[in-house]
Protein backbone atom coordinates (compact mmCIF):
# COMPACT_ATOMS: atom_id res chain seq x y z
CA UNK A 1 0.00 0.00 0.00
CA UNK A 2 1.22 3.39 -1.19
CA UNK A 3 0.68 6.95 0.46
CA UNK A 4 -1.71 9.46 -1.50
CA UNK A 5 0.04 10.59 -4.55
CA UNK A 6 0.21 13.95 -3.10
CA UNK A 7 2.09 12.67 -0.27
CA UNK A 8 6.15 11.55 -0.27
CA UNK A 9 5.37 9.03 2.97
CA UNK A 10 3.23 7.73 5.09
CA UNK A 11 5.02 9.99 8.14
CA UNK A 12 3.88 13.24 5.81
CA UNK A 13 0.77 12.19 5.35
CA UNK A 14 -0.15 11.43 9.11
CA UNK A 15 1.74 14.86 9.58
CA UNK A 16 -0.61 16.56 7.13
CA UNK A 17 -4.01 14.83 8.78
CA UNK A 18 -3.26 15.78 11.91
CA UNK A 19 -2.65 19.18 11.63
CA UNK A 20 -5.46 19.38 9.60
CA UNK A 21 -7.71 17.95 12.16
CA UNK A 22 -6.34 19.72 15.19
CA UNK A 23 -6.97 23.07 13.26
CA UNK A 24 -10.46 21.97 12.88
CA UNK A 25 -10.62 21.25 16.34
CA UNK A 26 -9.76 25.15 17.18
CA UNK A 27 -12.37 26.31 15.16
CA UNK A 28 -14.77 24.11 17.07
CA UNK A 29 -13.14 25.35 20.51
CA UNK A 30 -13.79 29.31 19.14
CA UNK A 31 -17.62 27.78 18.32
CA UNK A 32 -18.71 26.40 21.54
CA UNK A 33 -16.05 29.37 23.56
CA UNK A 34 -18.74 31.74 22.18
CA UNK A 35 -21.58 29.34 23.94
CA UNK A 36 -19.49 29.43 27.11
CA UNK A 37 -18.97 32.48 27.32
CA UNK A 38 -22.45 33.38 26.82
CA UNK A 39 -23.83 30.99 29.31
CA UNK A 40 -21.18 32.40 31.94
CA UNK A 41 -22.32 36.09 31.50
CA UNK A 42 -25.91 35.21 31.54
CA UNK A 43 -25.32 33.14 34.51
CA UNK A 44 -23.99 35.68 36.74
CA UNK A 45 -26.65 37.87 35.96
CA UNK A 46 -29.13 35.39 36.91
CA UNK A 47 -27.71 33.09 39.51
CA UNK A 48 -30.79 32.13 40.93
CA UNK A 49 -32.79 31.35 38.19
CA UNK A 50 -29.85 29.29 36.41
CA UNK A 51 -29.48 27.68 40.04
CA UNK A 52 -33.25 26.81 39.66
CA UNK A 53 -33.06 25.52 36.38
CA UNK A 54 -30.13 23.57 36.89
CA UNK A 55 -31.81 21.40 40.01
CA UNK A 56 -34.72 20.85 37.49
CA UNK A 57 -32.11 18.40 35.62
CA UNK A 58 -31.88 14.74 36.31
CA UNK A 59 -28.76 14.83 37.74
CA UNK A 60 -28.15 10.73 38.12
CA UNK A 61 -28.78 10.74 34.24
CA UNK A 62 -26.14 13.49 33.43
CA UNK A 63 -23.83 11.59 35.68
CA UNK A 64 -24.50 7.96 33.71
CA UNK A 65 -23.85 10.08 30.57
CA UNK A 66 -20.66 11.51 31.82
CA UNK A 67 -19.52 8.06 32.73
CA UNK A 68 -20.84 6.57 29.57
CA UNK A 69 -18.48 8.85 27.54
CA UNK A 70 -15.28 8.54 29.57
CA UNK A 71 -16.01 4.80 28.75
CA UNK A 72 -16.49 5.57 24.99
CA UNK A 73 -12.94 7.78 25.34
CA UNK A 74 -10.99 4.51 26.30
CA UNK A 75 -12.62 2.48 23.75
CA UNK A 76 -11.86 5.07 20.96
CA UNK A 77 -8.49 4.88 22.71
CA UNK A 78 -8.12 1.20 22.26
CA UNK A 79 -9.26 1.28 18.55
CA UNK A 80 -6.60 3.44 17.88
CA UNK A 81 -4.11 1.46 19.45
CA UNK A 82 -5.63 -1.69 17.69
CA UNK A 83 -4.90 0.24 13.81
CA UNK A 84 -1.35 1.45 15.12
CA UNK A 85 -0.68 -2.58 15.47
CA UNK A 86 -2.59 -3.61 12.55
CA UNK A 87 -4.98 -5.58 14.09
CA UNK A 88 -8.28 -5.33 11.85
CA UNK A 89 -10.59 -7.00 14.12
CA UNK A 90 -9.90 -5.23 17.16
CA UNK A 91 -10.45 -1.87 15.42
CA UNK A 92 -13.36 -3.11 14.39
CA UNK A 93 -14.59 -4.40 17.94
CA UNK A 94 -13.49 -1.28 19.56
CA UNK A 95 -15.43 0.67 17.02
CA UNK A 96 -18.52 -1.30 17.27
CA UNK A 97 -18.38 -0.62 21.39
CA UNK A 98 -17.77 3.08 21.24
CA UNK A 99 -20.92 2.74 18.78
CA UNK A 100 -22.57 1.62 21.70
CA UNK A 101 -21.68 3.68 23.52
CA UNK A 102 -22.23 6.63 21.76
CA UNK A 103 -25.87 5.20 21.04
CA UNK A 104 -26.84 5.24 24.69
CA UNK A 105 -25.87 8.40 25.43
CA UNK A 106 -28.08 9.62 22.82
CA UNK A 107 -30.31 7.19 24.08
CA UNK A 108 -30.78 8.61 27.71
CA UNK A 109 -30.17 12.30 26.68
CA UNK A 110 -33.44 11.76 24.26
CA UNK A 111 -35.09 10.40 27.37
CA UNK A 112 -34.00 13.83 29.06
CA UNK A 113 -35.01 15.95 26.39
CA UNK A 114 -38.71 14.48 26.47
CA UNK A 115 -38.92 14.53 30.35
CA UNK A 116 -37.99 18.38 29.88
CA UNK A 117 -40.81 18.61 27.32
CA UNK A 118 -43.48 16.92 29.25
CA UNK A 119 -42.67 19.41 32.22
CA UNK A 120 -42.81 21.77 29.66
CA UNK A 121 -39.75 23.28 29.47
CA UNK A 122 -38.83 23.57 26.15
CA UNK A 123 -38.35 27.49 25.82
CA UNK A 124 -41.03 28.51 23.56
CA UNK A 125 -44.54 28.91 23.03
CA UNK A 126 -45.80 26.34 26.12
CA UNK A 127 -42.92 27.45 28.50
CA UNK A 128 -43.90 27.14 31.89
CA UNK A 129 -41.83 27.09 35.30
CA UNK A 130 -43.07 26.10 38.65
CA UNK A 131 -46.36 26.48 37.03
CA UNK A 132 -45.92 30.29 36.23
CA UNK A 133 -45.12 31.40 32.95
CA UNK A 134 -45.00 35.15 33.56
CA UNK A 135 -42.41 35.55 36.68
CA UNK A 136 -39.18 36.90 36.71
CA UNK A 137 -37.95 33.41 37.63
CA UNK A 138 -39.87 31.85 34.71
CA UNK A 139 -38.59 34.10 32.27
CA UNK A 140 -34.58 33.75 33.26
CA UNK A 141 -34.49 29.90 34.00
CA UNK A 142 -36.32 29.94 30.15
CA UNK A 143 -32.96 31.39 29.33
CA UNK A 144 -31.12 28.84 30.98
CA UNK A 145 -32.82 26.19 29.16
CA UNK A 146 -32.54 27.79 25.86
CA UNK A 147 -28.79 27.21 26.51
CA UNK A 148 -29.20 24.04 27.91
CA UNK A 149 -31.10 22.78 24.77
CA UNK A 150 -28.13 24.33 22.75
CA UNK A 151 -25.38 23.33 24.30
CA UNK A 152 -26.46 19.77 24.73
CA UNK A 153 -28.01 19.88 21.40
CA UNK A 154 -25.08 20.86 19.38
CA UNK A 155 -22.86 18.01 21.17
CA UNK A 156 -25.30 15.61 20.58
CA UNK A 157 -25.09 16.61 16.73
CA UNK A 158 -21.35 16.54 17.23
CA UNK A 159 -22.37 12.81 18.37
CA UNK A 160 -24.35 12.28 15.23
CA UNK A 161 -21.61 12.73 13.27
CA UNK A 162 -19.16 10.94 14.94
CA UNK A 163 -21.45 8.19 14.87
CA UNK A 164 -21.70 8.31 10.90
CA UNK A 165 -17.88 8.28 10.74
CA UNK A 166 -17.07 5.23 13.23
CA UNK A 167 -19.96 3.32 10.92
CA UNK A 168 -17.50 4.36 7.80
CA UNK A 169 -14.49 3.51 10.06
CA UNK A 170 -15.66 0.19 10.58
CA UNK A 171 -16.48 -0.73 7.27
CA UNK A 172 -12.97 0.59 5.86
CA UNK A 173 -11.51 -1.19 8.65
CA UNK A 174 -13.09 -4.33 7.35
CA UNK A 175 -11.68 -3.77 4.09
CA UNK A 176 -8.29 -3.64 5.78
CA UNK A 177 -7.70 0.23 4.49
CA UNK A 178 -5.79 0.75 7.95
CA UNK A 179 -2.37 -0.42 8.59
CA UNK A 180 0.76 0.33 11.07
CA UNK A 181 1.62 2.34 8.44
CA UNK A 182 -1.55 4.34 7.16
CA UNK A 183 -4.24 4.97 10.27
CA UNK A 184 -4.35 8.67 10.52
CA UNK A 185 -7.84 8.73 9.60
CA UNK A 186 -8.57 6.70 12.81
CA UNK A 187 -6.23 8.46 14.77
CA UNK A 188 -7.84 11.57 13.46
CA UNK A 189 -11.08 10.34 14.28
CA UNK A 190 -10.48 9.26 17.82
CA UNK A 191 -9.32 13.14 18.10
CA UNK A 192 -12.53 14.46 17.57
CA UNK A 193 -14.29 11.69 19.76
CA UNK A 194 -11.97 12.67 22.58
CA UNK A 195 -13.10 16.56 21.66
CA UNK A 196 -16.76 15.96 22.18
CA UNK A 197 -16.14 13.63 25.03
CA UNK A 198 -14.12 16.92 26.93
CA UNK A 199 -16.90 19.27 25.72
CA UNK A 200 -19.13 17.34 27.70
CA UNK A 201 -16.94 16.88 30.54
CA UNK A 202 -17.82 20.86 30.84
CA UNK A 203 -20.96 20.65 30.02
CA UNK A 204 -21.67 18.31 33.20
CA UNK A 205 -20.88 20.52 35.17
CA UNK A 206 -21.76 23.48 34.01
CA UNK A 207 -25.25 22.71 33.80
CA UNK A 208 -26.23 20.01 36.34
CA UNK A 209 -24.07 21.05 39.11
CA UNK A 210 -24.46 24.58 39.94
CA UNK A 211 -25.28 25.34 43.49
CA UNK A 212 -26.12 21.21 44.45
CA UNK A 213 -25.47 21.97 47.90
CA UNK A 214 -27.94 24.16 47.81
């Protein structure tokens, strides 16, 4: 197996995909900074009603979630490891459980995102908090869940698509396109797992701890 015919070796063309994807990465670190910083402002100008919001939150399921994605982390890990040897079914195993993975976070986050529904708190139309939908606190912990459902719904797209791209790992991986010598696409795609994996290791707390002890 040769490099791309744009490419002298194997080494430059590794070289070349990572830098391309850690530059991508930035740009998606500048993209959810903005959110951040956002939320952060808006938060210290409404403490209370972010505190308020943030208790509403199942707060064992954000914490299976968190866990479920440090899990997915090492088996991304392992999948790279397994290409870096050459070993075609491992990659593929590892693949197929950080699918898993992956699936059930979506899996309980959905079940979040419906529980917030039914309480009607999707920002909107039907808002409602504590019953009111005309208080001060009603109208800022809306605010707080209009970030929540945009924070948590542009990492679970981030998800989507990483799902998409382990399914075409795994079937190139099958095909034995990876070898000790060419597997900078998995590498390069067990970067941008580990990327959404760390955005929602500030997500977590960020919006399901604030004020617990409280």
């Amino acid at each position: 197996m040769e490099p791309e015919h744009h490419f002298d070796s194997f080494a430059q063309q590794r070289d070349s995909a990572n830098l391309g994807m850690w530059l991508f990465l930035v740009t998606e670190v500048l993209f959810f900074g903005g959110l951040f910083t956002g939320y952060t402002v808006y938060r210290s100008r409404f403490p209370h009603a972010f505190a308020a919001g943030s208790h509403d939150l199942e707060i064992v399921l954000g914490t299976i979630n968190t866990a479920v994605l440090i899990c997915s982390s090492l088996t991304m890990a392992l999948a790279v490891r397994s290409a870096q040897i050459g070993k075609k079914r491992l990659i593929q195993l590892f693949i197929v459980l950080t699918m898993i993975l992956g699936l059930a976070f979506l899996g309980i986050k959905g079940y979040e995102y419906h529980h917030a529904w039914s309480e009607h708190h999707l920002p909107g139309a039907g808002y409602s908090f504590d019953g009111s939908t005309t208080s001060n606190l009603a109208h800022h912990t809306e605010l707080f869940f209009w970030f929540y459902f945009g924070m948590t719904g542009l990492h679970a797209f981030h998800m989507v698509v990483g799902e998409c791209v382990l399914l075409f790992v795994f079937i190139m991986a099958g095909r034995g396109k990876y070898t000790p010598e060419n597997y900078n696409f998995v590498e390069g795609m067990g970067l941008y797992w580990h990327f959404v994996d760390i955005i929602w290791i500030f997500l977590f707390p960020l919006l399901y701890l604030i004020h617990r002890h409280g």
